[in-house]
C-alpha atoms as a PDB file:
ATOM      1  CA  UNK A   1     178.768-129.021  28.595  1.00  0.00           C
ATOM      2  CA  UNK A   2     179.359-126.802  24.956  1.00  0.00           C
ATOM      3  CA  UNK A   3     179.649-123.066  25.499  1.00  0.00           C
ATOM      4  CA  UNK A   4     176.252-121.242  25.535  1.00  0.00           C
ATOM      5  CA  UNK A   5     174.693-119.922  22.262  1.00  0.00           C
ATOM      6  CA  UNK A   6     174.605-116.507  22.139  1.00  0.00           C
ATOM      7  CA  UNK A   7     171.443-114.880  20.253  1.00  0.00           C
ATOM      8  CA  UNK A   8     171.988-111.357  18.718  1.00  0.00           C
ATOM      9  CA  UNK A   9     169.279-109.273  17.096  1.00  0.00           C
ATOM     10  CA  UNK A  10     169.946-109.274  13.474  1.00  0.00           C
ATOM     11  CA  UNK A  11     168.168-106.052  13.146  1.00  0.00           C
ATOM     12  CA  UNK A  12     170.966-103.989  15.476  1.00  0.00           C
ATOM     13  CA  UNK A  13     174.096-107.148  14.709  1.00  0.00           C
ATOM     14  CA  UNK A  14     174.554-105.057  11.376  1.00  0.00           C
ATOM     15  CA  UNK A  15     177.479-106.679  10.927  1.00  0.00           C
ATOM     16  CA  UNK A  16     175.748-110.491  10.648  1.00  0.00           C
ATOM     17  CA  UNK A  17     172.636-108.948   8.148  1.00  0.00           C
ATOM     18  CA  UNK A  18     175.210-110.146   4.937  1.00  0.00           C
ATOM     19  CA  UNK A  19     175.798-113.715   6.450  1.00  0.00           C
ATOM     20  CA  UNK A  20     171.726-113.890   7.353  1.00  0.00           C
ATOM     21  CA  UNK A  21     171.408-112.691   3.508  1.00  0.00           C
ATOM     22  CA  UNK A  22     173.929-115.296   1.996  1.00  0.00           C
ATOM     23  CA  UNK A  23     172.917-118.063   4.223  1.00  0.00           C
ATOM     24  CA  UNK A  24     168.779-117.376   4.019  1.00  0.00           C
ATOM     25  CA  UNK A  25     168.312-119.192   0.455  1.00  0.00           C
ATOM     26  CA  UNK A  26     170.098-122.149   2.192  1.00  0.00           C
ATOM     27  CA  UNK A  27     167.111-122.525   4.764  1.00  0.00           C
ATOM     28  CA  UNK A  28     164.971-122.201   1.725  1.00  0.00           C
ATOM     29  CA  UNK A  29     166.315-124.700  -0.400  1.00  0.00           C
ATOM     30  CA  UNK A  30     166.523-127.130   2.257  1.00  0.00           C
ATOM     31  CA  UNK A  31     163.089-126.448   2.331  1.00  0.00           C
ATOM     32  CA  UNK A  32     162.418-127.361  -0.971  1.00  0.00           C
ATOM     33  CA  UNK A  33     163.161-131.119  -0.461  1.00  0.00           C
ATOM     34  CA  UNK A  34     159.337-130.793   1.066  1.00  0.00           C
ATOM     35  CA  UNK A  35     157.936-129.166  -1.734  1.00  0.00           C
ATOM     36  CA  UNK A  36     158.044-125.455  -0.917  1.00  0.00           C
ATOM     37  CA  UNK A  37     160.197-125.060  -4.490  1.00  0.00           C
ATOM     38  CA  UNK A  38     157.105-124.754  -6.730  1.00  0.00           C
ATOM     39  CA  UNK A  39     155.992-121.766  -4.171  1.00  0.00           C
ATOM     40  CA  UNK A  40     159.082-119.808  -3.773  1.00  0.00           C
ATOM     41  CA  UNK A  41     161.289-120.805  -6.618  1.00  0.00           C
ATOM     42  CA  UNK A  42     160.967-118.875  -9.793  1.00  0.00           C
ATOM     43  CA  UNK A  43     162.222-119.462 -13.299  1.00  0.00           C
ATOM     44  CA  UNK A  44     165.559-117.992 -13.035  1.00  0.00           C
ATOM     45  CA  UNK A  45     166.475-119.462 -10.196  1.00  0.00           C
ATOM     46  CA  UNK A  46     165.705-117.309  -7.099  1.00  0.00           C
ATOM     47  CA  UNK A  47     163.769-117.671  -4.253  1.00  0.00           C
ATOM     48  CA  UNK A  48     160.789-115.394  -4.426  1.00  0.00           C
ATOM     49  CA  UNK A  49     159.211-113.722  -2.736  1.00  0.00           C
ATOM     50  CA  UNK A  50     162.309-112.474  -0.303  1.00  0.00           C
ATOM     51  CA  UNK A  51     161.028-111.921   3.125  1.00  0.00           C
ATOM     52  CA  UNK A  52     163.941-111.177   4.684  1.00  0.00           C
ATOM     53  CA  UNK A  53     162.948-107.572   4.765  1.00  0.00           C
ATOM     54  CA  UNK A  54     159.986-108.043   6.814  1.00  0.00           C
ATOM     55  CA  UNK A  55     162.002-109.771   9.137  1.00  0.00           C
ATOM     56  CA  UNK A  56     164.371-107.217   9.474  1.00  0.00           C
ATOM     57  CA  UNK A  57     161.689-104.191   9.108  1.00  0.00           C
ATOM     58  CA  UNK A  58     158.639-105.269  11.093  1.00  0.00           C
ATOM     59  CA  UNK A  59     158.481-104.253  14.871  1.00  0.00           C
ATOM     60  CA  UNK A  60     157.385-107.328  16.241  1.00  0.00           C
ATOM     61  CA  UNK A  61     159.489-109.589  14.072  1.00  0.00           C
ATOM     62  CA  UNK A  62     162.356-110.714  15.726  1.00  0.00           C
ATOM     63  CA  UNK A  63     165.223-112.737  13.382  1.00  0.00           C
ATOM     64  CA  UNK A  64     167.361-113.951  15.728  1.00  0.00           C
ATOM     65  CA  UNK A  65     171.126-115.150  15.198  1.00  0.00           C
ATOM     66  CA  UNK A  66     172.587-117.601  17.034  1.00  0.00           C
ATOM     67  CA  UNK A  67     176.596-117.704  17.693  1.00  0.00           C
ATOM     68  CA  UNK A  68     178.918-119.923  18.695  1.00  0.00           C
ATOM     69  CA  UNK A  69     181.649-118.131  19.492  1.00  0.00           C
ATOM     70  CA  UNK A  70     182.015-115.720  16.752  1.00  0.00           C
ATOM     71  CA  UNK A  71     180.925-117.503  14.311  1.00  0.00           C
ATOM     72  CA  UNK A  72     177.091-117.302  13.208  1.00  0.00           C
ATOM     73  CA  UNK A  73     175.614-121.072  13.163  1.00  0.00           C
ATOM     74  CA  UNK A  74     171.657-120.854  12.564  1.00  0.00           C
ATOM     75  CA  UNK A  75     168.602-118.697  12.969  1.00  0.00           C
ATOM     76  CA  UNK A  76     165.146-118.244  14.584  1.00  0.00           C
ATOM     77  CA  UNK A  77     162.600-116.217  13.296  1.00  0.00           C
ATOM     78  CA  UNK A  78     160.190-115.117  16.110  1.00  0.00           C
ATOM     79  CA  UNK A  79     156.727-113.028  15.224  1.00  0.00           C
ATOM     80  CA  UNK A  80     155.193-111.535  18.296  1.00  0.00           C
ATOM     81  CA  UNK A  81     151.572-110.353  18.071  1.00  0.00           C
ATOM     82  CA  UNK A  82     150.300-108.571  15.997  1.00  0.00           C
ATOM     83  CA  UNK A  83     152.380-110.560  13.972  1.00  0.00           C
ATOM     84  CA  UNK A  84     149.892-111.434  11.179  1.00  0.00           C
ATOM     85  CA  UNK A  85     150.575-114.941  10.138  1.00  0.00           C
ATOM     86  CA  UNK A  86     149.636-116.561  13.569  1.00  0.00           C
ATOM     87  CA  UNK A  87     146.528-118.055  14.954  1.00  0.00           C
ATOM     88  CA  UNK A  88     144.961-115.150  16.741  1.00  0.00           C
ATOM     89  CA  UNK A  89     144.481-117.073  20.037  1.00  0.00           C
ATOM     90  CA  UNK A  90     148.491-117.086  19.978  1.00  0.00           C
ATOM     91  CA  UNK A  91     151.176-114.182  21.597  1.00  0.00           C
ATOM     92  CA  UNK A  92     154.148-115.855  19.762  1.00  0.00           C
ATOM     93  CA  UNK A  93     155.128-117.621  16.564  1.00  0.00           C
ATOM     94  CA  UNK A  94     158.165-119.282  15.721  1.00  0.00           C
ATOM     95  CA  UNK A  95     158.465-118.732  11.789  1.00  0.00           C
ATOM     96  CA  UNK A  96     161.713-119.675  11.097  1.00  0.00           C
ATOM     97  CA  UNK A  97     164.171-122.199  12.411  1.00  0.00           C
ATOM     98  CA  UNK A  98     167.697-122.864  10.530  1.00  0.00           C
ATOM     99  CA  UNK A  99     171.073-124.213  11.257  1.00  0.00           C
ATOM    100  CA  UNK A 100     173.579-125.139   9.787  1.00  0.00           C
ATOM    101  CA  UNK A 101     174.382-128.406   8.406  1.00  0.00           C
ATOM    102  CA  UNK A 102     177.767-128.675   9.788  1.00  0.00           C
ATOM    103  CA  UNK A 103     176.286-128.014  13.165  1.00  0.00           C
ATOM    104  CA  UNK A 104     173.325-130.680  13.323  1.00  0.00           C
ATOM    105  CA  UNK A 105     172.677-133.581  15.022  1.00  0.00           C
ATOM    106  CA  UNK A 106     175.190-132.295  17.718  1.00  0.00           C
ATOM    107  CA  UNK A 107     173.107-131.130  20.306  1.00  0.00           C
ATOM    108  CA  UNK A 108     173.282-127.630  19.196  1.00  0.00           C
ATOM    109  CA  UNK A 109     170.138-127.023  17.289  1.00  0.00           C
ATOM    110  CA  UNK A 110     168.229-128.163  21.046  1.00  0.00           C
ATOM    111  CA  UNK A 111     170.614-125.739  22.521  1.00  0.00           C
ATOM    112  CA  UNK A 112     169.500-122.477  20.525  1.00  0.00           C
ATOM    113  CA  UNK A 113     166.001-123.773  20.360  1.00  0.00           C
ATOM    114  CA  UNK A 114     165.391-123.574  24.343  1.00  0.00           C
ATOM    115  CA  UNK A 115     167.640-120.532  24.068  1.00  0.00           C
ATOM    116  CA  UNK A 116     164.901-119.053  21.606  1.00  0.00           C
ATOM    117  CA  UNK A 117     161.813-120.318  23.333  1.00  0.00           C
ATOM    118  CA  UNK A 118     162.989-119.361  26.852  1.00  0.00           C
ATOM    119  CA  UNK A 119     163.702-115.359  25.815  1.00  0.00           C
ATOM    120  CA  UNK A 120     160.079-115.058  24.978  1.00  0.00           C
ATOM    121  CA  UNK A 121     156.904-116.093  27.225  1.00  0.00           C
ATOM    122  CA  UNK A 122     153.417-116.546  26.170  1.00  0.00           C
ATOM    123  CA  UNK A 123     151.428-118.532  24.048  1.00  0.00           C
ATOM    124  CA  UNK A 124     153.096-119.739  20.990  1.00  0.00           C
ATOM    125  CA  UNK A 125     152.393-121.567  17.573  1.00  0.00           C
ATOM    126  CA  UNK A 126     154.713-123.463  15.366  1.00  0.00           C
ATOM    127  CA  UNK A 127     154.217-125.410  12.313  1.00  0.00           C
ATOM    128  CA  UNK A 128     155.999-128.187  10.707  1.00  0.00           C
ATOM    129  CA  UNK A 129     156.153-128.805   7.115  1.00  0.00           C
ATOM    130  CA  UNK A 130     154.156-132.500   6.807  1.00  0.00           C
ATOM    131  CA  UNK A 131     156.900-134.686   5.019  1.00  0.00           C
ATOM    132  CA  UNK A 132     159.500-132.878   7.225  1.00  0.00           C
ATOM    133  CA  UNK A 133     159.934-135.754   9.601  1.00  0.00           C
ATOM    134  CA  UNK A 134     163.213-134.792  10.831  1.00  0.00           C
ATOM    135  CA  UNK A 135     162.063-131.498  11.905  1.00  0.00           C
ATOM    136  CA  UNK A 136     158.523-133.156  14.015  1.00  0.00           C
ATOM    137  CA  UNK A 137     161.173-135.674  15.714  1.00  0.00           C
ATOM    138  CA  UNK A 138     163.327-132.403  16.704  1.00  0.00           C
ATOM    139  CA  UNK A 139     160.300-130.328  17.860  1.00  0.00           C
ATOM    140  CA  UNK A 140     158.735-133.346  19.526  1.00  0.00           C
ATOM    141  CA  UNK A 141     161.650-133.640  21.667  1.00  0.00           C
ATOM    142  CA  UNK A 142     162.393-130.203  22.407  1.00  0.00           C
ATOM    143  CA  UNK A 143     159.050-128.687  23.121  1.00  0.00           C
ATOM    144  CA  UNK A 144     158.157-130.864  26.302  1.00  0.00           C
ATOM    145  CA  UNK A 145     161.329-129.758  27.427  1.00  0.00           C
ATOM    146  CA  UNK A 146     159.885-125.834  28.033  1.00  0.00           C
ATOM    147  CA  UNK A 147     156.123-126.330  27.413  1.00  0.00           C
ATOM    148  CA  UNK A 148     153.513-126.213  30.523  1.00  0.00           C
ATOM    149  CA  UNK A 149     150.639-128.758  30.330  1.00  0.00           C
ATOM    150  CA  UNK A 150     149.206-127.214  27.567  1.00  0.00           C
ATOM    151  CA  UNK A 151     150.904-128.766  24.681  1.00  0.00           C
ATOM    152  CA  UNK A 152     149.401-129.464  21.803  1.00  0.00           C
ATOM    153  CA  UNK A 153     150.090-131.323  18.564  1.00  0.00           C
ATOM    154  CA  UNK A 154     147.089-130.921  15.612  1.00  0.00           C
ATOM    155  CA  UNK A 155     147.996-132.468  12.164  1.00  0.00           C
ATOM    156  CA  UNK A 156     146.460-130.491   8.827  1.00  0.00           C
ATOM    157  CA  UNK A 157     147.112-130.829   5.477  1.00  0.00           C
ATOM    158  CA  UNK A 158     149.979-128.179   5.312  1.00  0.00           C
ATOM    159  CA  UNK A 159     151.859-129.504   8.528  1.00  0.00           C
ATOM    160  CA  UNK A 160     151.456-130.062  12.151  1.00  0.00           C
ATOM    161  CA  UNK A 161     150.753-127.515  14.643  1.00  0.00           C
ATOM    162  CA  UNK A 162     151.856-126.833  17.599  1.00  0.00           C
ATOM    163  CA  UNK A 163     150.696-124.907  20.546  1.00  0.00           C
ATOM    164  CA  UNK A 164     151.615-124.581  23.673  1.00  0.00           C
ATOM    165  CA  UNK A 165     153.023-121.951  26.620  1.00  0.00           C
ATOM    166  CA  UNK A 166     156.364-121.630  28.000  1.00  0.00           C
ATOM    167  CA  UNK A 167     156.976-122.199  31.185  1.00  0.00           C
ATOM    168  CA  UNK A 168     158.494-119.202  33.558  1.00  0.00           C
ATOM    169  CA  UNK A 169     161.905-119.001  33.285  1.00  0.00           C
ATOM    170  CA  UNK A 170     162.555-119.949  37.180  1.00  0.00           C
ATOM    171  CA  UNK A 171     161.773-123.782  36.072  1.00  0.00           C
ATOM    172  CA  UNK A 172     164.045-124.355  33.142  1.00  0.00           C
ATOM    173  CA  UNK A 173     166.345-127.262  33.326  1.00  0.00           C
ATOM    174  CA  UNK A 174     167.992-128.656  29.976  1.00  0.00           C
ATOM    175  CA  UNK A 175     170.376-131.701  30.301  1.00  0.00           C
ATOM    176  CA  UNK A 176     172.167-131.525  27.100  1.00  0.00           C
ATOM    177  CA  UNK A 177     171.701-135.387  25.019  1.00  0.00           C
ATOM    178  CA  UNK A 178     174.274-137.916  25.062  1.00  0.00           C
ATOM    179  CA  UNK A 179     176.694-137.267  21.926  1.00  0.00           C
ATOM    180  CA  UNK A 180     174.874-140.250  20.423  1.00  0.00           C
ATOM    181  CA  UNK A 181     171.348-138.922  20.746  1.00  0.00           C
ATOM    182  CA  UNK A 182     170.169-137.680  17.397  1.00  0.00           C
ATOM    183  CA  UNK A 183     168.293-134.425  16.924  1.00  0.00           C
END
């Protein structure tokens, strides 16, 4: 089994804020393979607008980093009500969900994901970008993995939804994939 994950608070891990700041525009510009580039590109080059800050400012935002070892691999974003861009019927949100290139397709992205959804409980919401196939296969597979009963998949025009509850923490068991499973 690999060595667990560790998640850090990027708003106290001052001294991961520059990697989350370098590496951020990577999330975004993978991204932009699903069309998001027309929204947050702008002429010169930069993605606009930044919300990094409100990651790092808001009280109930939570931008997680994930660690292997030392080394930072990925990130979660995590808003927790009254996080605004949620459904209201919804305690948690998972915004944000990056790692690293290097690191995919290993099992690892599953491994921080549980990590992520297991350190909160309540109601969430996530959404998937529709032509991000990749990403609905991942989240498809992980989220029966910590979901009650309640899980739910809705398809709209900007993505697929899903809702469902975590599960309490006393009935967690993850069996990481064969090296040949594919995230």
């Amino acid at each position: 089994m690999p060595p667990p994950i560790e998640l850090v608070d990027a708003k106290t891990a001052f001294r991961f804020q520059p990697w989350l700041e370098n590496v951020y525009p990577f999330y975004l510009h993978d991204l932009s393979e699903f069309g998001l580039d027309a929204f947050y590109l702008d002429a010169s080059g930069r993605w606009q607008p930044d919300h990094l800050r409100y990651w790092l400012d808001q009280p109930f935002c939570f931008p997680l980093i994930a660690l292997d070892g030392e080394a930072p691999v990925g990130f979660a974003f995590v808003g927790q009500r009254p996080f605004p861009f949620m459904a209201p019927d919804r305690d948690l949100h998972l915004a944000e969900f990056f790692l690293l290139r290097a690191h995919r397709r290993t099992g690892l992205g599953r491994q921080i994901a549980l990590q992520v959804l297991r350190r909160f409980q309540g109601r969430w919401g996530l959404s998937v970008l529709p032509r991000n196939r990749g990403a609905i296969a991942f989240w498809r597979s992980v989220l029966p993995l910590v979901a009650s009963d309640s899980l739910q998949e809705d398809s709209h025009p900007e993505g697929l939804h899903f809702t469902f509850e975590t599960r309490s923490k006393d009935s967690w068991r993850f069996t990481p994939p064969p090296e040949s499973a594919v995230e």
